[in-house]
Protein backbone atom coordinates (compact mmCIF):
# COMPACT_ATOMS: atom_id res chain seq x y z
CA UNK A 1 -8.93 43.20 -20.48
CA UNK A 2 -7.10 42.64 -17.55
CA UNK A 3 -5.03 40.00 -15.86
CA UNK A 4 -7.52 38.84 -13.16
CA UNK A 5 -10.63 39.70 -15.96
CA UNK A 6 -9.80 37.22 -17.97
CA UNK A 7 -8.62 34.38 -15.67
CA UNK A 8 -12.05 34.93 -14.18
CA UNK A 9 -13.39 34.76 -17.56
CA UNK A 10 -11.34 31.17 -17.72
CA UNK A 11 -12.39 29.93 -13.96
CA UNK A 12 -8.85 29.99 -13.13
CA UNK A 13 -8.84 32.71 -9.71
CA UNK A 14 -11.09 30.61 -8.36
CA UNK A 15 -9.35 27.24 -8.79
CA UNK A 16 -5.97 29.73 -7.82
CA UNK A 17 -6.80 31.75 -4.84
CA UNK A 18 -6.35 35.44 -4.09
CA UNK A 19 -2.49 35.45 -4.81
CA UNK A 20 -2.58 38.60 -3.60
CA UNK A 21 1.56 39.37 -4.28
CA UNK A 22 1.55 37.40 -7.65
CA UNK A 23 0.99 41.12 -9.42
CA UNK A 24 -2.70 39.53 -10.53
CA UNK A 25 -4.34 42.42 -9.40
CA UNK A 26 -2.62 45.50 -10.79
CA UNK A 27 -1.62 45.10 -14.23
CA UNK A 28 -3.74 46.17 -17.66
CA UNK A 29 -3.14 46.20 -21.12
CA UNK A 30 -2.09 49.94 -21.32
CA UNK A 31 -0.68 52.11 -19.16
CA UNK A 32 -4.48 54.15 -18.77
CA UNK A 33 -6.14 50.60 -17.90
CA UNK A 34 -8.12 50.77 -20.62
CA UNK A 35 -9.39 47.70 -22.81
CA UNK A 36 -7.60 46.93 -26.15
CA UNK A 37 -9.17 49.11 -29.02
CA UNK A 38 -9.70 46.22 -30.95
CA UNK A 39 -12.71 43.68 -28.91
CA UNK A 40 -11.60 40.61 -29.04
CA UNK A 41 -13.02 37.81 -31.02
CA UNK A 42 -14.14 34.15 -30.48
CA UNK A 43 -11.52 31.04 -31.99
CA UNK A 44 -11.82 27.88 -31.34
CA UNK A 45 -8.79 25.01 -31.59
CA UNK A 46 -9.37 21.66 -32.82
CA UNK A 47 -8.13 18.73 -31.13
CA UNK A 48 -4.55 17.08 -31.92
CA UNK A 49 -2.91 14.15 -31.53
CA UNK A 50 -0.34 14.44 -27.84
CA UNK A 51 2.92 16.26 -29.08
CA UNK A 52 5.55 13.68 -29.27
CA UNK A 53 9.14 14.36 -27.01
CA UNK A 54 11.24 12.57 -29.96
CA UNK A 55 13.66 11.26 -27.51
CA UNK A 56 14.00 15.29 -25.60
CA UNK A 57 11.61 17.79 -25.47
CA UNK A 58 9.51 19.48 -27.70
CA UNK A 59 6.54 22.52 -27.64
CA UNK A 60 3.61 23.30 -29.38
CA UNK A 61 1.72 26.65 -29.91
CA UNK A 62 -2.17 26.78 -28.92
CA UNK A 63 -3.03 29.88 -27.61
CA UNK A 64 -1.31 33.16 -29.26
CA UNK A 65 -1.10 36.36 -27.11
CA UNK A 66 -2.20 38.36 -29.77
CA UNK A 67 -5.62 36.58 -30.25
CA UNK A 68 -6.44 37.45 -26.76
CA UNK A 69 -5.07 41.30 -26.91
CA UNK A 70 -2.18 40.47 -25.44
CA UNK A 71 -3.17 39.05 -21.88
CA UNK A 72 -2.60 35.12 -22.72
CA UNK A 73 -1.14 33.23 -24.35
CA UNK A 74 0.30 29.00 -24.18
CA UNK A 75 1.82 25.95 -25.18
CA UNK A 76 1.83 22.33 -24.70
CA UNK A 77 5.51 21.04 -23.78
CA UNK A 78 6.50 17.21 -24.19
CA UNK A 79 9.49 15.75 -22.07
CA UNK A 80 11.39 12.42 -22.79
CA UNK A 81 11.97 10.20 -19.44
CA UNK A 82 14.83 11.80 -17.27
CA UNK A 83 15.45 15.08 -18.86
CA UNK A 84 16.37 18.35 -17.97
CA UNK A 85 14.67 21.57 -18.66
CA UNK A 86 16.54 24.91 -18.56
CA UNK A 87 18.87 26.23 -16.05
CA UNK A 88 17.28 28.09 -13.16
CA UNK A 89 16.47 31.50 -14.20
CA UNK A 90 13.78 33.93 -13.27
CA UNK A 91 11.46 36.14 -15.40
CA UNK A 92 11.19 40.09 -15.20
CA UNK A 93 7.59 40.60 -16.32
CA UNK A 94 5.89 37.00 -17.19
CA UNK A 95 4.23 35.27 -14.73
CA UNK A 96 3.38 31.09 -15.74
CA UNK A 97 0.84 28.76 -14.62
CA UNK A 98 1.35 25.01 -15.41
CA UNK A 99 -1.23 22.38 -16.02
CA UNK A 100 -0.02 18.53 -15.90
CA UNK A 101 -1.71 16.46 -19.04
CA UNK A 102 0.57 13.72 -18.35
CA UNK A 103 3.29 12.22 -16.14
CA UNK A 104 4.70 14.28 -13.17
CA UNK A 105 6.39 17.48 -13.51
CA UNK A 106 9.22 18.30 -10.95
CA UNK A 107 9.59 22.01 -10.70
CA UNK A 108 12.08 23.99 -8.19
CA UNK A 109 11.17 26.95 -6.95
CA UNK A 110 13.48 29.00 -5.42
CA UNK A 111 15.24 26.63 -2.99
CA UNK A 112 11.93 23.85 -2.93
CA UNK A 113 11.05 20.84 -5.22
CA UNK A 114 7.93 20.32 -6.10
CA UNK A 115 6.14 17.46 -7.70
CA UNK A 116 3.07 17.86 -10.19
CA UNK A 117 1.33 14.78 -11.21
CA UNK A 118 -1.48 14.43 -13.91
CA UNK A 119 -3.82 16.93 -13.22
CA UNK A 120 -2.10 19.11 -10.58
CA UNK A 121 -1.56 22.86 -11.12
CA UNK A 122 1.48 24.69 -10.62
CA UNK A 123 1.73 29.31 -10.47
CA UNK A 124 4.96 30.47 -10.63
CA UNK A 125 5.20 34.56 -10.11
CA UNK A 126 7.73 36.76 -11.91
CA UNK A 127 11.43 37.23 -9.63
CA UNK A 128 11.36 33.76 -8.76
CA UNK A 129 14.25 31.37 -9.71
CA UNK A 130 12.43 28.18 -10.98
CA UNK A 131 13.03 25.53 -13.12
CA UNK A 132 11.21 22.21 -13.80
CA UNK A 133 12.46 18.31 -15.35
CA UNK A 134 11.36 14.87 -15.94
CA UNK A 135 12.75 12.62 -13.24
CA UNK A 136 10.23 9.40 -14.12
CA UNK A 137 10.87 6.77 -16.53
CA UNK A 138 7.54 7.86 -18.45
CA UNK A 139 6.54 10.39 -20.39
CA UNK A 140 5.68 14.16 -18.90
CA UNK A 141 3.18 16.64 -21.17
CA UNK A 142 1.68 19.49 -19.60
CA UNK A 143 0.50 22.60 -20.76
CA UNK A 144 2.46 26.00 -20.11
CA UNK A 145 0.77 29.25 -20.08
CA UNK A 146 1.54 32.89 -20.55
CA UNK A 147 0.25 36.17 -19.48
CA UNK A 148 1.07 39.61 -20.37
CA UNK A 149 3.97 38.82 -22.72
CA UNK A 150 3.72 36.60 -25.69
CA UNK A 151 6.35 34.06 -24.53
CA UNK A 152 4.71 31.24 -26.79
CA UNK A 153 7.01 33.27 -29.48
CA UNK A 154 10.32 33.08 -27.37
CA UNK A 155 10.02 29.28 -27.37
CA UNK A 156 9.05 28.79 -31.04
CA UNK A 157 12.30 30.98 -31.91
CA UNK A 158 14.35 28.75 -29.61
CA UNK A 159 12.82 25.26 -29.89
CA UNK A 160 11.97 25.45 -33.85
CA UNK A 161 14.12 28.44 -35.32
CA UNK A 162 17.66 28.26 -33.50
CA UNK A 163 18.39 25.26 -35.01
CA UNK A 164 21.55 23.08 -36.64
CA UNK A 165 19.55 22.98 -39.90
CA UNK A 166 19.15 26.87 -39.86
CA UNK A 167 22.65 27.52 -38.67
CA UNK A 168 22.52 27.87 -35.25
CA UNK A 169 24.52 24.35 -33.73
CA UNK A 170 23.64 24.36 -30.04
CA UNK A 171 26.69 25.72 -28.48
CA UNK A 172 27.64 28.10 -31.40
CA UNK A 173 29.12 31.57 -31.08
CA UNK A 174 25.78 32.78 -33.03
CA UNK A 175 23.38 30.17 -31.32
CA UNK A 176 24.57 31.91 -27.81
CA UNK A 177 24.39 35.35 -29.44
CA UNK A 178 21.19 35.23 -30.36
CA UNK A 179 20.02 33.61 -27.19
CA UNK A 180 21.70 36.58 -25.09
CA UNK A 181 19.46 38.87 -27.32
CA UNK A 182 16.41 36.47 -26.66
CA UNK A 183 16.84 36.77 -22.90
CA UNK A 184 16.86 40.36 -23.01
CA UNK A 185 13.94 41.00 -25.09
CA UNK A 186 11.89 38.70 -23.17
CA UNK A 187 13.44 39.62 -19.47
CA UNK A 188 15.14 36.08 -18.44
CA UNK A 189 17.87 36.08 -15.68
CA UNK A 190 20.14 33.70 -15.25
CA UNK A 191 22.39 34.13 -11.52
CA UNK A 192 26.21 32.97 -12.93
CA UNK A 193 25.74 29.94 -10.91
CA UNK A 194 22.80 29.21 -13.11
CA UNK A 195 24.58 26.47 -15.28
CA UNK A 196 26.77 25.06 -12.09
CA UNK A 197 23.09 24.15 -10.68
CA UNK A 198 21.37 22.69 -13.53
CA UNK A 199 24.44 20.67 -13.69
CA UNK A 200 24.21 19.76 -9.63
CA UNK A 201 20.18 18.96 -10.65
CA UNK A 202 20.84 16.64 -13.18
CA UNK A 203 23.35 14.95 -11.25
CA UNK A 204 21.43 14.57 -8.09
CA UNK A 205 18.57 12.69 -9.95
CA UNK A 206 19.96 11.35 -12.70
CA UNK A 207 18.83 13.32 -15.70
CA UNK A 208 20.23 13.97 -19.21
């Protein structure tokens, strides 16, 4: 199943456009473009309770990629009042669509801030330097999602693995380390001004 197959498939081209240079069009599950051996098969998720920020941010698994062969795959993200997601950085291979569930989302792309409220949309290619924060005094959840890589596993490593109780103090020698390895497997790029701008961001509208 391809890329623009199964957004179809989930009414999301038509609520997107064309994006004809967002590499929608091209791109299959193996290099012959042939379907996954396996068909893929039918899940449903029950409802939850909203994920809860606890004070910074915080993600939750729905989708996996490997339950839909790879193609798709996302998470729901919570984000305390003023605070700061990642340093700007770009991805290799994974392109991102964002759906606001609650709050407003403000996401740079490139050299442009844009603002997502409840219910807005936001695509975000591969090779393009974005990052996104809280700048409200309220709560922000939205829903990130994935396609071609399973990404949802990236985060879960970072936001529920890499952590003080498991050895790895933010900071650390062997948090960093296995970070580094992290953004290599999963094609993040970070410009060396990367950290010198998130710090400029947070400045600029008052973020922690």
């Amino acid at each position: 199943m391809e890329r623009r197959d199964f957004l179809q498939a989930a009414g999301l081209i038509a609520a997107l456009g064309a994006l004809p240079n967002s590499g929608l069009l091209a791109h299959s599950n193996d290099s012959t473009g042939n379907a996954p051996s396996d068909p893929l098969q039918p899940f449903f998720l029950p409802p939850m309770a909203p994920l809860a920020h606890n004070g910074g941010m915080d993600i939750r698994v729905w989708v996996r990629s490997k339950t839909t062969g790879g193609v798709y795959s996302c998470v729901e993200c919570a984000v305390a009042p003023k605070i700061m997601g990642p340093p700007p950085h770009l991805h290799k291979a994974l392109d991102e669509l964002m759906y606001v569930l609650e709050g407003t989302a403000s996401v740079l792309v490139e050299n442009e801030v844009v603002e997502i409220p409840a219910g807005g949309w936001h695509f975000r290619p591969r090779n393009l330097k974005h990052t996104f924060w809280n700048g409200s005094e309220k709560p922000l959840r939205f829903v990130d999602m994935y396609f071609n890589q399973p990404f949802e596993e990236f985060l879960e490593r970072l936001f529920h693995e890499l952590t003080p109780e498991n050895g790895y103090p933010r900071g650390s020698e062997q948090f960093q380390k296995e970070r580094d390895r992290l953004n290599e497997e999963f094609g993040l790029v970070y410009a060396s001004t990367a950290f010198e701008e998130r710090q400029t961001i947070m400045k600029k509208y008052g973020l922690n």
